[in-house]
PDB file of N, CA and C in Angstrom:
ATOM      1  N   UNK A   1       0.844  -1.169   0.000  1.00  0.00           N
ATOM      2  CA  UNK A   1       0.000   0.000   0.000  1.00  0.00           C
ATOM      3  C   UNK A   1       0.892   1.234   0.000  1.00  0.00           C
ATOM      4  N   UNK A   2       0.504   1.772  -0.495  1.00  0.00           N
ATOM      5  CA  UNK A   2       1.380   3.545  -0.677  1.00  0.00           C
ATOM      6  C   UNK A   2       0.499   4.597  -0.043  1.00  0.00           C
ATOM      7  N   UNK A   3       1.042   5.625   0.541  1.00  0.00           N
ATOM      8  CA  UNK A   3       0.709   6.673   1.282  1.00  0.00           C
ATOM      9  C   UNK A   3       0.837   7.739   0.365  1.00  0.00           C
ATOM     10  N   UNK A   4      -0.343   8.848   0.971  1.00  0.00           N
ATOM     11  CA  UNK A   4       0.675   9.852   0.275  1.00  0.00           C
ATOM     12  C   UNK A   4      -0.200  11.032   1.258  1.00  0.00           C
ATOM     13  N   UNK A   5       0.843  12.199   1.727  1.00  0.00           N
ATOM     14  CA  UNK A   5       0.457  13.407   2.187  1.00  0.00           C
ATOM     15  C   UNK A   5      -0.097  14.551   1.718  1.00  0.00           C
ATOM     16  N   UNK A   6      -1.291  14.935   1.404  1.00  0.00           N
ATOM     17  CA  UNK A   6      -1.168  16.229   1.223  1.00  0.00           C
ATOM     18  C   UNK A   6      -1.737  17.541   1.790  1.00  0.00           C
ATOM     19  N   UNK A   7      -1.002  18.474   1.668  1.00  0.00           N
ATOM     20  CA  UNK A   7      -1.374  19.956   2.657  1.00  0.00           C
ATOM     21  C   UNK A   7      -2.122  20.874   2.051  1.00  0.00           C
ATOM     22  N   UNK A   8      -2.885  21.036   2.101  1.00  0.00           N
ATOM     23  CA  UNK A   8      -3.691  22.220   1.450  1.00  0.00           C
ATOM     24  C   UNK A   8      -4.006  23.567   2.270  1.00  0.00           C
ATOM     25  N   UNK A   9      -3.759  24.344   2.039  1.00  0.00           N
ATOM     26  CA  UNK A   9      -4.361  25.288   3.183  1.00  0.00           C
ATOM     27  C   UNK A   9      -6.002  25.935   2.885  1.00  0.00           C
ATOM     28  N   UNK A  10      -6.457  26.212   1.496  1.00  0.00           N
ATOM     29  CA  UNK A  10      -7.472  27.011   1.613  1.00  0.00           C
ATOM     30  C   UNK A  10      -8.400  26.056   1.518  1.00  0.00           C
ATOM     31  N   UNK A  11      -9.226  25.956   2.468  1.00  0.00           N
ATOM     32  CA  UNK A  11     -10.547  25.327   3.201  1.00  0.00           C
ATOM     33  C   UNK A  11     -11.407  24.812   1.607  1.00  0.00           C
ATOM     34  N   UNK A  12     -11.736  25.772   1.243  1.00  0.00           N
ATOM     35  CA  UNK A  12     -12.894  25.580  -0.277  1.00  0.00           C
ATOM     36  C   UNK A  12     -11.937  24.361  -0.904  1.00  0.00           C
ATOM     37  N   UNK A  13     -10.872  24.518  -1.194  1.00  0.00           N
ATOM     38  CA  UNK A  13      -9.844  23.680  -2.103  1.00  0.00           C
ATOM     39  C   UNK A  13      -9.690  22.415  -1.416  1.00  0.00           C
ATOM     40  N   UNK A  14      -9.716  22.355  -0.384  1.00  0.00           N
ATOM     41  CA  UNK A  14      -9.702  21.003   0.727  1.00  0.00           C
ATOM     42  C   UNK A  14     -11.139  19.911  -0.292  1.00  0.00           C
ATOM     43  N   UNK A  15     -12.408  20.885  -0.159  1.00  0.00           N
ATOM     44  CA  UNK A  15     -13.408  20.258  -0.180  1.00  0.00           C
ATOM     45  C   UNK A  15     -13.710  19.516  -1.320  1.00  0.00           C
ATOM     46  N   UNK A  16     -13.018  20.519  -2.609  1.00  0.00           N
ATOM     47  CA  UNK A  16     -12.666  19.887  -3.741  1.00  0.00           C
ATOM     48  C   UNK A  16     -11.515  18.643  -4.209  1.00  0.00           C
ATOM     49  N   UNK A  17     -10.689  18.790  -3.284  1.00  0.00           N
ATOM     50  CA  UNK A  17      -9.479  17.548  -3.478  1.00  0.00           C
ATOM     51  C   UNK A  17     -10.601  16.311  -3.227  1.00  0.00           C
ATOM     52  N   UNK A  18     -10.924  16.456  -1.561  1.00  0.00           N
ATOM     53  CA  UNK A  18     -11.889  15.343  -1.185  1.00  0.00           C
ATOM     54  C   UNK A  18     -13.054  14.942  -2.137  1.00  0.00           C
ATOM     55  N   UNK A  19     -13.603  15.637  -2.873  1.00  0.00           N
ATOM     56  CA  UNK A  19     -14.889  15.634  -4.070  1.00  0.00           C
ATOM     57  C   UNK A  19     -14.085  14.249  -4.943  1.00  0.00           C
ATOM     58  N   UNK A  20     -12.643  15.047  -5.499  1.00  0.00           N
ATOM     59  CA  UNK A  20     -12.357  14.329  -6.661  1.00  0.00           C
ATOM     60  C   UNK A  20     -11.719  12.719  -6.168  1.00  0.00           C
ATOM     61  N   UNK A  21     -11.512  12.870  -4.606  1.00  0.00           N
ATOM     62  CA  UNK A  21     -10.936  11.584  -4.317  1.00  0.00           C
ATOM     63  C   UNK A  21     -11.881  10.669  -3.694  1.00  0.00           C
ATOM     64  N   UNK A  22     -12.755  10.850  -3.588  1.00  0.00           N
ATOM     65  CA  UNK A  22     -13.967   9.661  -3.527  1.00  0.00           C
ATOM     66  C   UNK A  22     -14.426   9.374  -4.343  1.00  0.00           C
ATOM     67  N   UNK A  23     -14.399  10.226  -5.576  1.00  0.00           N
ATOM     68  CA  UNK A  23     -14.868   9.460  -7.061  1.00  0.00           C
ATOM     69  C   UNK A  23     -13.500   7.620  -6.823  1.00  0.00           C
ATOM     70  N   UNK A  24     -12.777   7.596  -5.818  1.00  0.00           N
ATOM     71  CA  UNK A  24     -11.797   6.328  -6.438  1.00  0.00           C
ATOM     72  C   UNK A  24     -11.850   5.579  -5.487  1.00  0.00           C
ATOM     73  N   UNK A  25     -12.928   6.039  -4.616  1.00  0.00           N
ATOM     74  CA  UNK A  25     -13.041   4.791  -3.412  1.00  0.00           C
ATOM     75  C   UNK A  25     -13.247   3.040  -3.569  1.00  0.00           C
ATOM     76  N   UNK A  26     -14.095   3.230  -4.958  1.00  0.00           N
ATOM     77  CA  UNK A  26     -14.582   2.063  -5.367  1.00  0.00           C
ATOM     78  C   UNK A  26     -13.349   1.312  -5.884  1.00  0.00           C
ATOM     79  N   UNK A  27     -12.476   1.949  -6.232  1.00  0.00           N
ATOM     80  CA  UNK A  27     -11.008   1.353  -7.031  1.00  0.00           C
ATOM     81  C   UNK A  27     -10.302   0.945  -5.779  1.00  0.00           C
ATOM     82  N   UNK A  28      -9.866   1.412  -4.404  1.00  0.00           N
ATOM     83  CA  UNK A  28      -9.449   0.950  -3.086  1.00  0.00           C
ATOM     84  C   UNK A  28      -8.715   1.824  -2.816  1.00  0.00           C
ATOM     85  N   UNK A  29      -9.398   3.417  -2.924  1.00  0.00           N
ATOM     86  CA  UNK A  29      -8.829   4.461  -2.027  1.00  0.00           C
ATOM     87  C   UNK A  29      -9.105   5.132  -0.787  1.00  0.00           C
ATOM     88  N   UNK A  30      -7.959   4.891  -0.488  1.00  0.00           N
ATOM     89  CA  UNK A  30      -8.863   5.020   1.246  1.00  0.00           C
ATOM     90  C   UNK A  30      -8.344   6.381   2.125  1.00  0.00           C
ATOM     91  N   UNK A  31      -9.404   7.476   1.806  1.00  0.00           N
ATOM     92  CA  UNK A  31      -8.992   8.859   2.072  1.00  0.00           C
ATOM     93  C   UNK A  31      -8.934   9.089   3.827  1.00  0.00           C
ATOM     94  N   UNK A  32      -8.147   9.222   4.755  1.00  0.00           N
ATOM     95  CA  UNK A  32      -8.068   9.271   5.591  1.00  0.00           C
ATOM     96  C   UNK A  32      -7.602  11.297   6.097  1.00  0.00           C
ATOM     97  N   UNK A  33      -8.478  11.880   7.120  1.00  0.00           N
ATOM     98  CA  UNK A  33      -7.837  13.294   7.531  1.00  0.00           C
ATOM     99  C   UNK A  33      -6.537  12.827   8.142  1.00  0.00           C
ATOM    100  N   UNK A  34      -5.651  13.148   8.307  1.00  0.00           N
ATOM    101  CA  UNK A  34      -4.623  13.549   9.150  1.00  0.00           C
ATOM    102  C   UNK A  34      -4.962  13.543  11.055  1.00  0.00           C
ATOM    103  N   UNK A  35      -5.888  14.527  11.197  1.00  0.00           N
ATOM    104  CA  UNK A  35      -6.573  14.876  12.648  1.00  0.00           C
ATOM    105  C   UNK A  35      -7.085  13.405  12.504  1.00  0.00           C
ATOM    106  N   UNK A  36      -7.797  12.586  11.733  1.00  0.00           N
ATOM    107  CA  UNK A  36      -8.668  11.655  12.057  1.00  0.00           C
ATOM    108  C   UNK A  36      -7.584  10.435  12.413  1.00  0.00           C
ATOM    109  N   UNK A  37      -6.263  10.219  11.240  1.00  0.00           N
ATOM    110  CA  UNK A  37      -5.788   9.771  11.612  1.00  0.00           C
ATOM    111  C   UNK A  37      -4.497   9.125  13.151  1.00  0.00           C
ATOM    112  N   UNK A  38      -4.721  10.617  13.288  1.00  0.00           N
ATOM    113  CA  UNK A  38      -3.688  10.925  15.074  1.00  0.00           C
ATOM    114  C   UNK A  38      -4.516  10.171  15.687  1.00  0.00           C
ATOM    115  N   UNK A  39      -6.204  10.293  15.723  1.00  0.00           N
ATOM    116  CA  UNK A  39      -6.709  10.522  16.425  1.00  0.00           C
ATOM    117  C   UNK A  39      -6.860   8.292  16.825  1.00  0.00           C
ATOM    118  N   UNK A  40      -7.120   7.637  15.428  1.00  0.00           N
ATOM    119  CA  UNK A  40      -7.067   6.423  15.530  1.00  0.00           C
ATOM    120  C   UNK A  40      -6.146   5.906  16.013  1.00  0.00           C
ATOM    121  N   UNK A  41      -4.568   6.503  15.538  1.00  0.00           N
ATOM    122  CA  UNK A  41      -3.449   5.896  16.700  1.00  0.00           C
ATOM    123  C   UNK A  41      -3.513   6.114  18.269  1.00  0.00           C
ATOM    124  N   UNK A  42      -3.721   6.613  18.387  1.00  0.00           N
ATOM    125  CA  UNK A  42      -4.153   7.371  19.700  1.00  0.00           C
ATOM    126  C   UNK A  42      -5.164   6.350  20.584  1.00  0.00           C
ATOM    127  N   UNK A  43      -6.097   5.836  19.831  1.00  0.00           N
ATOM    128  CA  UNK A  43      -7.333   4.338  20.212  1.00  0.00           C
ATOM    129  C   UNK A  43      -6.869   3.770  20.201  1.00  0.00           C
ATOM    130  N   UNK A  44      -5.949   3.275  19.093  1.00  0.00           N
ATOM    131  CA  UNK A  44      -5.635   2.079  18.898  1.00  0.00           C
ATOM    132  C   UNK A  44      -4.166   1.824  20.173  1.00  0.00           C
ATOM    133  N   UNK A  45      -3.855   2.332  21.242  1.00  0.00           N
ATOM    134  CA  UNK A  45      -2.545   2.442  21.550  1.00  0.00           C
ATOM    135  C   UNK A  45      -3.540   1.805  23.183  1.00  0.00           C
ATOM    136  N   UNK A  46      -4.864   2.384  23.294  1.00  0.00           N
ATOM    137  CA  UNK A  46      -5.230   2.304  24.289  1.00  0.00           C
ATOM    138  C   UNK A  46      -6.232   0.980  24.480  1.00  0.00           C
ATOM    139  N   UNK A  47      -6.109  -0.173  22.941  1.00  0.00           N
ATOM    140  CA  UNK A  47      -6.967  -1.269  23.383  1.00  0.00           C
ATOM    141  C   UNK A  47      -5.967  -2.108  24.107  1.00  0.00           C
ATOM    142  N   UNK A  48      -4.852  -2.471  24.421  1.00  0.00           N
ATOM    143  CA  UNK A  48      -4.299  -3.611  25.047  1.00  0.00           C
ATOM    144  C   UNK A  48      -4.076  -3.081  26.773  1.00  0.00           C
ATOM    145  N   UNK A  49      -5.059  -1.459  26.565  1.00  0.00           N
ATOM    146  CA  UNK A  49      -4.840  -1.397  28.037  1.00  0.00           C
ATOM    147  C   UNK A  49      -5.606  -2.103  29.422  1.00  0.00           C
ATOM    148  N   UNK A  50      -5.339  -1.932  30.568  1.00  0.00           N
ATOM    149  CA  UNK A  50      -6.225  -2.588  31.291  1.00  0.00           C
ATOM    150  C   UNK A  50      -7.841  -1.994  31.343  1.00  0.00           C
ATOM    151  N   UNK A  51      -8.831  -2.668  31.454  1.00  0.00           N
ATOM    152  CA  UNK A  51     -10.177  -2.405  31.341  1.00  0.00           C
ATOM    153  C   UNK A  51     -10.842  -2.247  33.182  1.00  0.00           C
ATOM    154  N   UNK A  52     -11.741  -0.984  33.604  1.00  0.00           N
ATOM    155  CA  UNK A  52     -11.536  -0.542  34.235  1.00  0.00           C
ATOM    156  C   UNK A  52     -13.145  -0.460  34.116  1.00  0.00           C
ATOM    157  N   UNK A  53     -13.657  -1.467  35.757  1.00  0.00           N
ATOM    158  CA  UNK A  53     -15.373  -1.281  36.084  1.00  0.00           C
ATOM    159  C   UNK A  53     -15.863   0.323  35.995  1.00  0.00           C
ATOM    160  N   UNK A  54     -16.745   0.468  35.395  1.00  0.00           N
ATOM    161  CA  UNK A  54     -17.304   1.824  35.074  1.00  0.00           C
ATOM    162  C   UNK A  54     -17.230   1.994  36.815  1.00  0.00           C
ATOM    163  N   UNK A  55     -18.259   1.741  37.368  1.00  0.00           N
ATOM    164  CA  UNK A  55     -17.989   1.822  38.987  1.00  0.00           C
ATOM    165  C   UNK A  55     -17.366   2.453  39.272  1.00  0.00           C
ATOM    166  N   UNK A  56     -16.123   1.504  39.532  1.00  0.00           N
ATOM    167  CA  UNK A  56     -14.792   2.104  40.170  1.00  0.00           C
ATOM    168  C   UNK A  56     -14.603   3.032  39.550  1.00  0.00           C
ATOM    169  N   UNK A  57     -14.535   3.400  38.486  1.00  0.00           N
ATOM    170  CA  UNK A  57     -13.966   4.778  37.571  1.00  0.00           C
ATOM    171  C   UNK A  57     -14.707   5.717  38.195  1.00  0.00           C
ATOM    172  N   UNK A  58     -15.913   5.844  38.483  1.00  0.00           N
ATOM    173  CA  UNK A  58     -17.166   6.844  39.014  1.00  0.00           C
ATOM    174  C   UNK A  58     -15.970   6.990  40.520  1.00  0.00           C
ATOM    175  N   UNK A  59     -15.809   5.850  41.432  1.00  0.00           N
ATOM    176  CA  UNK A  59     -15.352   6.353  42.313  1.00  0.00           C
ATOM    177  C   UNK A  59     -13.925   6.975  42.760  1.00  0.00           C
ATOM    178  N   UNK A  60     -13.230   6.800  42.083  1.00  0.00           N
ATOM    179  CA  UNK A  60     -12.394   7.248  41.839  1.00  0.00           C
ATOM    180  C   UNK A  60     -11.918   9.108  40.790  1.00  0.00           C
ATOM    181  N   UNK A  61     -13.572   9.247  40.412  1.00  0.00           N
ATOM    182  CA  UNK A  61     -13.146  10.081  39.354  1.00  0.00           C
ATOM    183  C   UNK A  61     -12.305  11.411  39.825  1.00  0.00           C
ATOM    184  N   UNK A  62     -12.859  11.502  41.087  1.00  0.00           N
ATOM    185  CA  UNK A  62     -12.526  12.593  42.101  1.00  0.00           C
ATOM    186  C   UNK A  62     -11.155  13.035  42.510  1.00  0.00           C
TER     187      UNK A  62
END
């Protein structure tokens, strides 16, 4: 699989890159944000953590 970055700054032009790159989803492109992506490493770092009774979390929240 190949990556690729790109930066856009003006907002309107963002909306249009994204327009023309879901026309290729069906081909196996898989448009990911940047923010969205931090945001999945970030989950994904926290499933092998320990799991924690809602409960106790309430009592402790303090």
């Amino acid at each position: 699989m190949k990556s690729i970055v790109v930066n856009i700054q003006d907002d309107n032009l963002v909306d249009k890159v994204l327009w023309l790159l879901d026309h290729f989803k069906n081909d196996g492109v898989e448009v990911v944000l940047k923010e969205d992506m931090e945001d999945l490493k970030l989950l994904k770092e926290t499933r092998n953590d320990e799991k924690i009774n809602f409960e106790d979390y309430l009592k402790n929240a303090n």
